[in-house]
PDB file of N, CA and C in Angstrom:
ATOM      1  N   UNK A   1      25.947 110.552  40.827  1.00  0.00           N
ATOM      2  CA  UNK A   1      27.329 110.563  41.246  1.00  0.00           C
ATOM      3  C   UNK A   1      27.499 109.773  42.540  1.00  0.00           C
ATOM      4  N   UNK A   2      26.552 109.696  43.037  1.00  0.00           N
ATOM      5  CA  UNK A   2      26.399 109.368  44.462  1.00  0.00           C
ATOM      6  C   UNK A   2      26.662 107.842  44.731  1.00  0.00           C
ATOM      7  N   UNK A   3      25.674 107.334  43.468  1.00  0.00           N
ATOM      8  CA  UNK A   3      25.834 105.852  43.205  1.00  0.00           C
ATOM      9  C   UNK A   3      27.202 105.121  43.179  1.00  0.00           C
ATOM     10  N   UNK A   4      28.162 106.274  42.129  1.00  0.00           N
ATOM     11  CA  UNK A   4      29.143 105.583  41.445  1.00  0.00           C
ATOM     12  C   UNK A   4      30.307 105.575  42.668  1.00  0.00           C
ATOM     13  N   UNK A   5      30.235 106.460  43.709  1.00  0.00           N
ATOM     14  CA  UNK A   5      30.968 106.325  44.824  1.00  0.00           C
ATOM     15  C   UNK A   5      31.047 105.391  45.663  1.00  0.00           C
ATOM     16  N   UNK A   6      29.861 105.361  45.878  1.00  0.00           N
ATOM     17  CA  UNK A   6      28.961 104.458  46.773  1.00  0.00           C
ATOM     18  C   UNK A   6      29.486 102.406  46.163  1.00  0.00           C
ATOM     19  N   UNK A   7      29.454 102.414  44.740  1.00  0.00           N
ATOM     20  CA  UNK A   7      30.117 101.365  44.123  1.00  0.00           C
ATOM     21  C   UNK A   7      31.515 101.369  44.416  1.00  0.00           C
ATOM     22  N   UNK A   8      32.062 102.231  44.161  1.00  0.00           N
ATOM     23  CA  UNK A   8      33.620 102.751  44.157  1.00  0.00           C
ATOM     24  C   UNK A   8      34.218 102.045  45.671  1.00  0.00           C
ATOM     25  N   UNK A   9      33.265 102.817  46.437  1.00  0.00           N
ATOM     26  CA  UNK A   9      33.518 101.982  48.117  1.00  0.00           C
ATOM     27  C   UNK A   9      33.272 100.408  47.974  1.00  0.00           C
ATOM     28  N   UNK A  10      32.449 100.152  47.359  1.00  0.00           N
ATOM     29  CA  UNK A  10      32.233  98.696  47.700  1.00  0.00           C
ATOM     30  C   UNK A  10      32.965  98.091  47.102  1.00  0.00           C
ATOM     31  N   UNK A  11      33.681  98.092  45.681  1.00  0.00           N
ATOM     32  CA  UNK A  11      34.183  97.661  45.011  1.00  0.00           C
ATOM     33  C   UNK A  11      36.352  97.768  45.942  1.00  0.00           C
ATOM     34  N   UNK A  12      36.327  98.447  46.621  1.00  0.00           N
ATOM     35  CA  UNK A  12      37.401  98.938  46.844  1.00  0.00           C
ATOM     36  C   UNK A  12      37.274  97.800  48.299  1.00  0.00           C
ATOM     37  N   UNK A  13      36.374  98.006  49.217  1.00  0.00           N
ATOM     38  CA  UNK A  13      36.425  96.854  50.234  1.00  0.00           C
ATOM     39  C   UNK A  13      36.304  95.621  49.660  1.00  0.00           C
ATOM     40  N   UNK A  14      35.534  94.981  48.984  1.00  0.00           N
ATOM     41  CA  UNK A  14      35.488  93.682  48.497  1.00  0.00           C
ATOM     42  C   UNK A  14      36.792  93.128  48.074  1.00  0.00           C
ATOM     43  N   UNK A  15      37.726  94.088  47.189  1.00  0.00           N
ATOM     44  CA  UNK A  15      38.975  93.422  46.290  1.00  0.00           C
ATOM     45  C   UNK A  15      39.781  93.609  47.612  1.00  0.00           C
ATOM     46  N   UNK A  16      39.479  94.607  48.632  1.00  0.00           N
ATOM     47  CA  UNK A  16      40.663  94.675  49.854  1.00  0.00           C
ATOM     48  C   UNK A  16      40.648  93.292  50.871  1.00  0.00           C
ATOM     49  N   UNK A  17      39.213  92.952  50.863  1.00  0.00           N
ATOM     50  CA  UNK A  17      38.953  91.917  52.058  1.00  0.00           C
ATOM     51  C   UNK A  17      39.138  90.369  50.822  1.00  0.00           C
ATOM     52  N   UNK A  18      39.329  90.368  49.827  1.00  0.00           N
ATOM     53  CA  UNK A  18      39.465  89.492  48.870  1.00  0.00           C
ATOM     54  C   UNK A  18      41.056  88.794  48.795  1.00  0.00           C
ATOM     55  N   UNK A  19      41.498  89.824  48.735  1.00  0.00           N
ATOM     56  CA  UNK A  19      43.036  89.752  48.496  1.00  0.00           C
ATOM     57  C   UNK A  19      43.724  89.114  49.961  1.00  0.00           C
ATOM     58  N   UNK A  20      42.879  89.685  51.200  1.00  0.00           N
ATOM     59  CA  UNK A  20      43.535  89.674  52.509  1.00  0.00           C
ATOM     60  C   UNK A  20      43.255  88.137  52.217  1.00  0.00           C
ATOM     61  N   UNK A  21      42.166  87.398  52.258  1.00  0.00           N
ATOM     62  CA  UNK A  21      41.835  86.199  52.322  1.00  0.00           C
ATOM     63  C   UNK A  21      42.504  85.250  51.213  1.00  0.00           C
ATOM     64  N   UNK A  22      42.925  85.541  50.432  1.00  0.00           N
ATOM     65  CA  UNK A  22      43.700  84.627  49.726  1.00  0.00           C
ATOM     66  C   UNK A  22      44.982  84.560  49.778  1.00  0.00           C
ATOM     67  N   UNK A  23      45.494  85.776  49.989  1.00  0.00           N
ATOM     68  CA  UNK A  23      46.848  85.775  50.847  1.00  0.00           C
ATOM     69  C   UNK A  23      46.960  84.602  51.923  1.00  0.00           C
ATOM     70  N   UNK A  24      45.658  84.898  53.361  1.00  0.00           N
ATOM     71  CA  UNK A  24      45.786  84.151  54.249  1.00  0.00           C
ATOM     72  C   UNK A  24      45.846  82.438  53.861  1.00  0.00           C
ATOM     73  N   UNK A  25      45.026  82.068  52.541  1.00  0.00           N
ATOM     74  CA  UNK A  25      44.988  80.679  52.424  1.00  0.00           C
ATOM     75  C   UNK A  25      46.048  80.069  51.583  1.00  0.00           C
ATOM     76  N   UNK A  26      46.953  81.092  50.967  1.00  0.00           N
ATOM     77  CA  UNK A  26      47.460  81.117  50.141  1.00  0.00           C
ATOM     78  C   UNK A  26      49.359  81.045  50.833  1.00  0.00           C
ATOM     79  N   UNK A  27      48.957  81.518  51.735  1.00  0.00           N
ATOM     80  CA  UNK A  27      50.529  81.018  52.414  1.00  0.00           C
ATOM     81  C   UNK A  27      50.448  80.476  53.524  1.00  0.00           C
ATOM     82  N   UNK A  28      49.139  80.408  53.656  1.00  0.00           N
ATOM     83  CA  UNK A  28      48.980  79.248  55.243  1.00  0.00           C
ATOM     84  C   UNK A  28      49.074  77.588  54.681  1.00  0.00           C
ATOM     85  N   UNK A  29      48.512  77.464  53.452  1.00  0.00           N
ATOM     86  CA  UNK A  29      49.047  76.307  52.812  1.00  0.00           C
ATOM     87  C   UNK A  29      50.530  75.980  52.245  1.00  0.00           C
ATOM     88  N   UNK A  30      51.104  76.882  51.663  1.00  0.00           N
ATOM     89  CA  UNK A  30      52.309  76.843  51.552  1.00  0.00           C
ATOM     90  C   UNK A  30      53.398  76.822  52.720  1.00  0.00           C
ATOM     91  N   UNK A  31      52.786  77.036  53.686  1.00  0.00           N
ATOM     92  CA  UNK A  31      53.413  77.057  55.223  1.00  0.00           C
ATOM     93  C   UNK A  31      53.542  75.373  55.716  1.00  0.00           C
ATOM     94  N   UNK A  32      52.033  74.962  55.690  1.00  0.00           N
ATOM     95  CA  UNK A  32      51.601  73.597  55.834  1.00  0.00           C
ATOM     96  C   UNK A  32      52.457  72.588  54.860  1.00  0.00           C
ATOM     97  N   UNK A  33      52.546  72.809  53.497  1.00  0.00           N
ATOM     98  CA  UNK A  33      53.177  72.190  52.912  1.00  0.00           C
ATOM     99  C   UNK A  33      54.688  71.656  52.993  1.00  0.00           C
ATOM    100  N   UNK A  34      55.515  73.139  53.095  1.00  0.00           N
ATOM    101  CA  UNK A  34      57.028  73.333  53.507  1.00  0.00           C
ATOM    102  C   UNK A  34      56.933  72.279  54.880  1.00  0.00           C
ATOM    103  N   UNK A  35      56.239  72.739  56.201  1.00  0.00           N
ATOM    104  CA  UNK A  35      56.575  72.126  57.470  1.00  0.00           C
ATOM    105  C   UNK A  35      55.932  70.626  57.240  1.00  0.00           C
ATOM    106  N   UNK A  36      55.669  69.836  56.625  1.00  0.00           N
ATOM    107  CA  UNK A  36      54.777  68.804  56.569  1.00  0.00           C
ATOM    108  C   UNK A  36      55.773  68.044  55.574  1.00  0.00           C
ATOM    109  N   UNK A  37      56.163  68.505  54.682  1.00  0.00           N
ATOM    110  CA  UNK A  37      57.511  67.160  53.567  1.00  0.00           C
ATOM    111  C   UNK A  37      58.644  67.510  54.177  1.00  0.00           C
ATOM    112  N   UNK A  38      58.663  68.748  54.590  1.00  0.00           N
ATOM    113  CA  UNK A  38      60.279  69.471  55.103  1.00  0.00           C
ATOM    114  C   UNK A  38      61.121  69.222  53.749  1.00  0.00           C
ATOM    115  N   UNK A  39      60.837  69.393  52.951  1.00  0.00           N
ATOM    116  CA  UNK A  39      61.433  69.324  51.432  1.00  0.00           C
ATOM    117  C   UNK A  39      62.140  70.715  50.756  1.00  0.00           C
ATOM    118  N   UNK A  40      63.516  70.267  50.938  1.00  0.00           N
ATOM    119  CA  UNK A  40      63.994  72.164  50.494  1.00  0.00           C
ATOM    120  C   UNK A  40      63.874  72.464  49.537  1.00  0.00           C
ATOM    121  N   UNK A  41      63.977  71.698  48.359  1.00  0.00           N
ATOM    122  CA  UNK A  41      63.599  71.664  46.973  1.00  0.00           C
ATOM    123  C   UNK A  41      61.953  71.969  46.428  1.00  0.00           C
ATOM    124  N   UNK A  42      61.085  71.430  47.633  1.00  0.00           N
ATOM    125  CA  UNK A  42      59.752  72.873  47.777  1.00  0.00           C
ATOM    126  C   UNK A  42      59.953  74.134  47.821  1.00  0.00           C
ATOM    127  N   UNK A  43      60.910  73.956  48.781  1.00  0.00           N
ATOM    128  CA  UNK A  43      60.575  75.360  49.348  1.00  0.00           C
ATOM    129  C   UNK A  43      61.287  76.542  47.650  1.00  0.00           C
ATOM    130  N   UNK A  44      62.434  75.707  47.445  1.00  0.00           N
ATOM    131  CA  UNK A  44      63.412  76.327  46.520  1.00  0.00           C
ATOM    132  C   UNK A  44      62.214  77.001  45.062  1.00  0.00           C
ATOM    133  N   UNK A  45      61.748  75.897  44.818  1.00  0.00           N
ATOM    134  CA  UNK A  45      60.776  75.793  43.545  1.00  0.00           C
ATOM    135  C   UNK A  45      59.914  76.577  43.608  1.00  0.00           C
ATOM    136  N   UNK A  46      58.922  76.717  44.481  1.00  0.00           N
ATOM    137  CA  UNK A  46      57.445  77.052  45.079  1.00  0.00           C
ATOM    138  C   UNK A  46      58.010  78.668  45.507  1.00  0.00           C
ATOM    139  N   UNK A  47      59.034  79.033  46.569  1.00  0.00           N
ATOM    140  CA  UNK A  47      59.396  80.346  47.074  1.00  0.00           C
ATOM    141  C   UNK A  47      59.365  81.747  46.015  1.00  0.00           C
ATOM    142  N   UNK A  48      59.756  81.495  44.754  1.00  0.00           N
ATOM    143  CA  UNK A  48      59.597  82.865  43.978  1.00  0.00           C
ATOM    144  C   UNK A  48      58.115  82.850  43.476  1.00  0.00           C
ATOM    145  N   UNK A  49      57.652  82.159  42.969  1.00  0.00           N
ATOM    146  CA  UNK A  49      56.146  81.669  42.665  1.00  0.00           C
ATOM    147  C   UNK A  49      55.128  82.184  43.794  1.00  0.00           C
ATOM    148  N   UNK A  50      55.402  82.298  45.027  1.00  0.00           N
ATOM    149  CA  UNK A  50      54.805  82.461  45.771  1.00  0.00           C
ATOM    150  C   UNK A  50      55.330  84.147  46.363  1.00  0.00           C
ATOM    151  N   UNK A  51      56.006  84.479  46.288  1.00  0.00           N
ATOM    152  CA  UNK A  51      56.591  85.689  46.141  1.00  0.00           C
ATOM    153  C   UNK A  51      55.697  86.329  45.560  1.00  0.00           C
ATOM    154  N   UNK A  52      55.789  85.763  44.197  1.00  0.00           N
ATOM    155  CA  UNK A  52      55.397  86.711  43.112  1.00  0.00           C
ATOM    156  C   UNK A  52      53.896  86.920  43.000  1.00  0.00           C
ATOM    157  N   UNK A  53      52.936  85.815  43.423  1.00  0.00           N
ATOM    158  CA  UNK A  53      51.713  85.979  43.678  1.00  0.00           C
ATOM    159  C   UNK A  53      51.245  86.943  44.903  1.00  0.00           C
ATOM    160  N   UNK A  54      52.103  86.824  46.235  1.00  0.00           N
ATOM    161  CA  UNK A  54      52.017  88.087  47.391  1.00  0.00           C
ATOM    162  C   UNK A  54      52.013  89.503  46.570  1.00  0.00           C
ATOM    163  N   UNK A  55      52.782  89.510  46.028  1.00  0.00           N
ATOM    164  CA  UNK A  55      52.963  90.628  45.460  1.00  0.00           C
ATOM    165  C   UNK A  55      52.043  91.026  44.607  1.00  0.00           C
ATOM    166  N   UNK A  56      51.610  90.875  43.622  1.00  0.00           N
ATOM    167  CA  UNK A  56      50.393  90.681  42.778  1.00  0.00           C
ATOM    168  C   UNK A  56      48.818  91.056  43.815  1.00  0.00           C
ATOM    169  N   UNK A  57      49.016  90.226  44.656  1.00  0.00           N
ATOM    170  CA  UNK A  57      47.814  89.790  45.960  1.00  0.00           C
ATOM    171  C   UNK A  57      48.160  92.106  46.323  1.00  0.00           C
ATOM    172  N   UNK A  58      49.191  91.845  47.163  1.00  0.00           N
ATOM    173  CA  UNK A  58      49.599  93.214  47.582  1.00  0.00           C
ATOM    174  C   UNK A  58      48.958  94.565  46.716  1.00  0.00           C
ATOM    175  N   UNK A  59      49.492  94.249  45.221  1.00  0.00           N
ATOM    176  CA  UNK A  59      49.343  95.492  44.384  1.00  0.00           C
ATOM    177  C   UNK A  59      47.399  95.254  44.523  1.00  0.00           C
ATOM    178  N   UNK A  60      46.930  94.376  44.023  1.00  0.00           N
ATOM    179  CA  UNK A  60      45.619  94.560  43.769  1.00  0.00           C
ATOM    180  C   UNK A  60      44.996  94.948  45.384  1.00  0.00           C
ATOM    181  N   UNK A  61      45.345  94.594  46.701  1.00  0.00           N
ATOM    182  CA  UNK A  61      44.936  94.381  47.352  1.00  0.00           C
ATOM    183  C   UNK A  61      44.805  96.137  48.442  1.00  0.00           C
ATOM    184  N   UNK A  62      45.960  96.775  47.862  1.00  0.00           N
ATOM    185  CA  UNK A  62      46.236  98.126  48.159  1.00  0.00           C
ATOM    186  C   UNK A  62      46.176  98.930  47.141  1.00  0.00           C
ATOM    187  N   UNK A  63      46.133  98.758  46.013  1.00  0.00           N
ATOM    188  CA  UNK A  63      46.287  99.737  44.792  1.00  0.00           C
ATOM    189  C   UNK A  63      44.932 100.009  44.459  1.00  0.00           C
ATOM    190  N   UNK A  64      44.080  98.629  44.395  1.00  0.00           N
ATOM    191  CA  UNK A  64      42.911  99.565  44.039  1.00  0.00           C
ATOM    192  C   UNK A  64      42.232  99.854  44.666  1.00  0.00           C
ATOM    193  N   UNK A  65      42.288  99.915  45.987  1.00  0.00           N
ATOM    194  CA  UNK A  65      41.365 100.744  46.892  1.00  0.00           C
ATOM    195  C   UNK A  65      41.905 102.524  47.131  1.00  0.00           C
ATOM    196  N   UNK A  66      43.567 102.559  46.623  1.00  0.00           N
ATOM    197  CA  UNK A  66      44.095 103.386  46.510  1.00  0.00           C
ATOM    198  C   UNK A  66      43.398 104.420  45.545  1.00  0.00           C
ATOM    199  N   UNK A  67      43.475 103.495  44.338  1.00  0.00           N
ATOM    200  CA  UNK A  67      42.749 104.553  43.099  1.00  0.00           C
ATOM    201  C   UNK A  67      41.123 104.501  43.308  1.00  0.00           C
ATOM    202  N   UNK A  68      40.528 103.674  43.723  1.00  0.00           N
ATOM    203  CA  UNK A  68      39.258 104.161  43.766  1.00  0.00           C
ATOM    204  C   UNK A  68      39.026 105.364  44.557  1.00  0.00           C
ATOM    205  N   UNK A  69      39.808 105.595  46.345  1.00  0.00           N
ATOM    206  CA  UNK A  69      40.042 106.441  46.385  1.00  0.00           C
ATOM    207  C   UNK A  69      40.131 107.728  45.909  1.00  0.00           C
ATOM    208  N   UNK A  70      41.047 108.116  45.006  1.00  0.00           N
ATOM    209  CA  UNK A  70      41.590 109.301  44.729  1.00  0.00           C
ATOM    210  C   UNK A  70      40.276 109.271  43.347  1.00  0.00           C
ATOM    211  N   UNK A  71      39.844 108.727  42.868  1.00  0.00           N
ATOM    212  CA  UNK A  71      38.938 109.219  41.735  1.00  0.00           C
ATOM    213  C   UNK A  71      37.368 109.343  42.588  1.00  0.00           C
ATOM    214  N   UNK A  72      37.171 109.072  43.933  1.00  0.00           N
ATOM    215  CA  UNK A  72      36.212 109.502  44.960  1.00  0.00           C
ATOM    216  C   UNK A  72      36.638 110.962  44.931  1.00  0.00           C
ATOM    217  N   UNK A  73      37.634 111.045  45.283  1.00  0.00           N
ATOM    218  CA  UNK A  73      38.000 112.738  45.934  1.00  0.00           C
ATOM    219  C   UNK A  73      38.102 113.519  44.732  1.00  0.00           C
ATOM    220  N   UNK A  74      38.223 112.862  43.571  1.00  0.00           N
ATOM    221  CA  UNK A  74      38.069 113.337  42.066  1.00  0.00           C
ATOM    222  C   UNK A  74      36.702 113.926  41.620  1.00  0.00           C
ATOM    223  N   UNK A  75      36.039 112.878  41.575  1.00  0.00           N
ATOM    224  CA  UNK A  75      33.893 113.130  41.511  1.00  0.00           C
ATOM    225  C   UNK A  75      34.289 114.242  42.297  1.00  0.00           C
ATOM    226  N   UNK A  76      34.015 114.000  43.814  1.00  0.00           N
ATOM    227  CA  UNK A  76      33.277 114.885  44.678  1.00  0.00           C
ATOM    228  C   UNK A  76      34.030 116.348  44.496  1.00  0.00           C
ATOM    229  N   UNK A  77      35.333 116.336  44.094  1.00  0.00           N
ATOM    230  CA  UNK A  77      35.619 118.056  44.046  1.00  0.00           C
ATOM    231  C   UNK A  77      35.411 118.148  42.486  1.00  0.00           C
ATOM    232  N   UNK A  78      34.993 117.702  41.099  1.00  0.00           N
ATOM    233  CA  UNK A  78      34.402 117.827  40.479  1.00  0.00           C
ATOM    234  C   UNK A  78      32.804 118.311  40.016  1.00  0.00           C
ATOM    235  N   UNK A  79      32.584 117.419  41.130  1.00  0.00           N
ATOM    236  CA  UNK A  79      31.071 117.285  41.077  1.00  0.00           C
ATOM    237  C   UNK A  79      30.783 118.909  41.869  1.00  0.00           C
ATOM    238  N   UNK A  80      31.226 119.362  43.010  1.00  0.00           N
ATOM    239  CA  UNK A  80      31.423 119.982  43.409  1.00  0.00           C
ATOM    240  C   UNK A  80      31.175 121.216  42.630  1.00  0.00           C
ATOM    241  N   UNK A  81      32.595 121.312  42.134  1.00  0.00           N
ATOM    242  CA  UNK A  81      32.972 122.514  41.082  1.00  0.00           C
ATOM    243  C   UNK A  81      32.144 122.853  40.477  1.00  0.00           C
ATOM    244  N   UNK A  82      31.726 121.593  39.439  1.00  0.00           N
ATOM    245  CA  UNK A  82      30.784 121.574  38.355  1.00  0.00           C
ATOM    246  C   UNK A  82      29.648 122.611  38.488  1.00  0.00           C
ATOM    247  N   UNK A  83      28.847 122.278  39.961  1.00  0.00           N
ATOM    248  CA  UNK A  83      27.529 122.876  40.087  1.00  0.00           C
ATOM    249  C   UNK A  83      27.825 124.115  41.017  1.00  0.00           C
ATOM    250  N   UNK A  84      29.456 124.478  41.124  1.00  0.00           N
ATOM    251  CA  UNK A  84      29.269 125.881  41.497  1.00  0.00           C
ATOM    252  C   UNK A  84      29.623 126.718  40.240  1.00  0.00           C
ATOM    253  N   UNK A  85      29.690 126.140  39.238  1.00  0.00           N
ATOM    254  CA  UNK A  85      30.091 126.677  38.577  1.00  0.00           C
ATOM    255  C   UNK A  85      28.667 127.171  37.183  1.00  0.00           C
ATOM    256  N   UNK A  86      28.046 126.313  37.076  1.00  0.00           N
ATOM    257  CA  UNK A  86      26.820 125.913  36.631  1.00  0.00           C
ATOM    258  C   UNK A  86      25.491 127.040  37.094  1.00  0.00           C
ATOM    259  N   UNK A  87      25.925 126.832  38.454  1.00  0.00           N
ATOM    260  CA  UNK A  87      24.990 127.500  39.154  1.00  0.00           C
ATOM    261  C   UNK A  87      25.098 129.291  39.232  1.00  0.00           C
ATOM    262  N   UNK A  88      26.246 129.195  38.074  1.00  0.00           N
ATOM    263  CA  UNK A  88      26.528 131.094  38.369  1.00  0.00           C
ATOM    264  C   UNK A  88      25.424 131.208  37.300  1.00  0.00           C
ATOM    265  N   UNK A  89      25.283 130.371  36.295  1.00  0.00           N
ATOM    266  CA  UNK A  89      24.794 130.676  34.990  1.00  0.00           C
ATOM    267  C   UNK A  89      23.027 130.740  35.026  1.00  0.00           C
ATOM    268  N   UNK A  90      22.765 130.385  36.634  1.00  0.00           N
ATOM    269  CA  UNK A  90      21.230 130.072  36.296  1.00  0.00           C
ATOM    270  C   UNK A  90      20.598 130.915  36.548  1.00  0.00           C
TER     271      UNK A  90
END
């Protein structure tokens, strides 16, 4: 059980520090781009597109560290239970 937590954490920082970083390159170029043609018709085209990927970036970037979370606190008061419960029988 110990393992799968232990993954659970890592898996939950990696997609968190993943997401932060593509966010950062991901509208620091689109920043660069807009201020560099000064083209409003970029900005017009590119702005929901880029919206919509933050957002996406956001959900994965908070959600699943969210649920790995709560299925941590799941195991461990499971796991928990399990072997107090187990343990009446031995």
């Amino acid at each position: 059980m110990e393992s799968v937590v232990g993954f659970l954490s890592n898996l939950s920082a990696f997609v968190f520090r993943a997401a932060v970083i593509v966010f950062v390159l991901v509208n620091g170029a689109a920043l660069v781009a807009f201020v560099v043609t000064r083209s409003r018709r970029l900005v017009d085209a590119w702005t929901p597109k880029l919206v919509a990927f933050d957002a996406l970036l956001l959900g994965a970037g908070l959600g699943l560290p969210l649920v790995t979370g709560l299925v941590k606190v799941g195991m461990r008061a499971l796991g928990g239970g399990v072997t107090g419960v187990l343990s009446i029988f031995r």
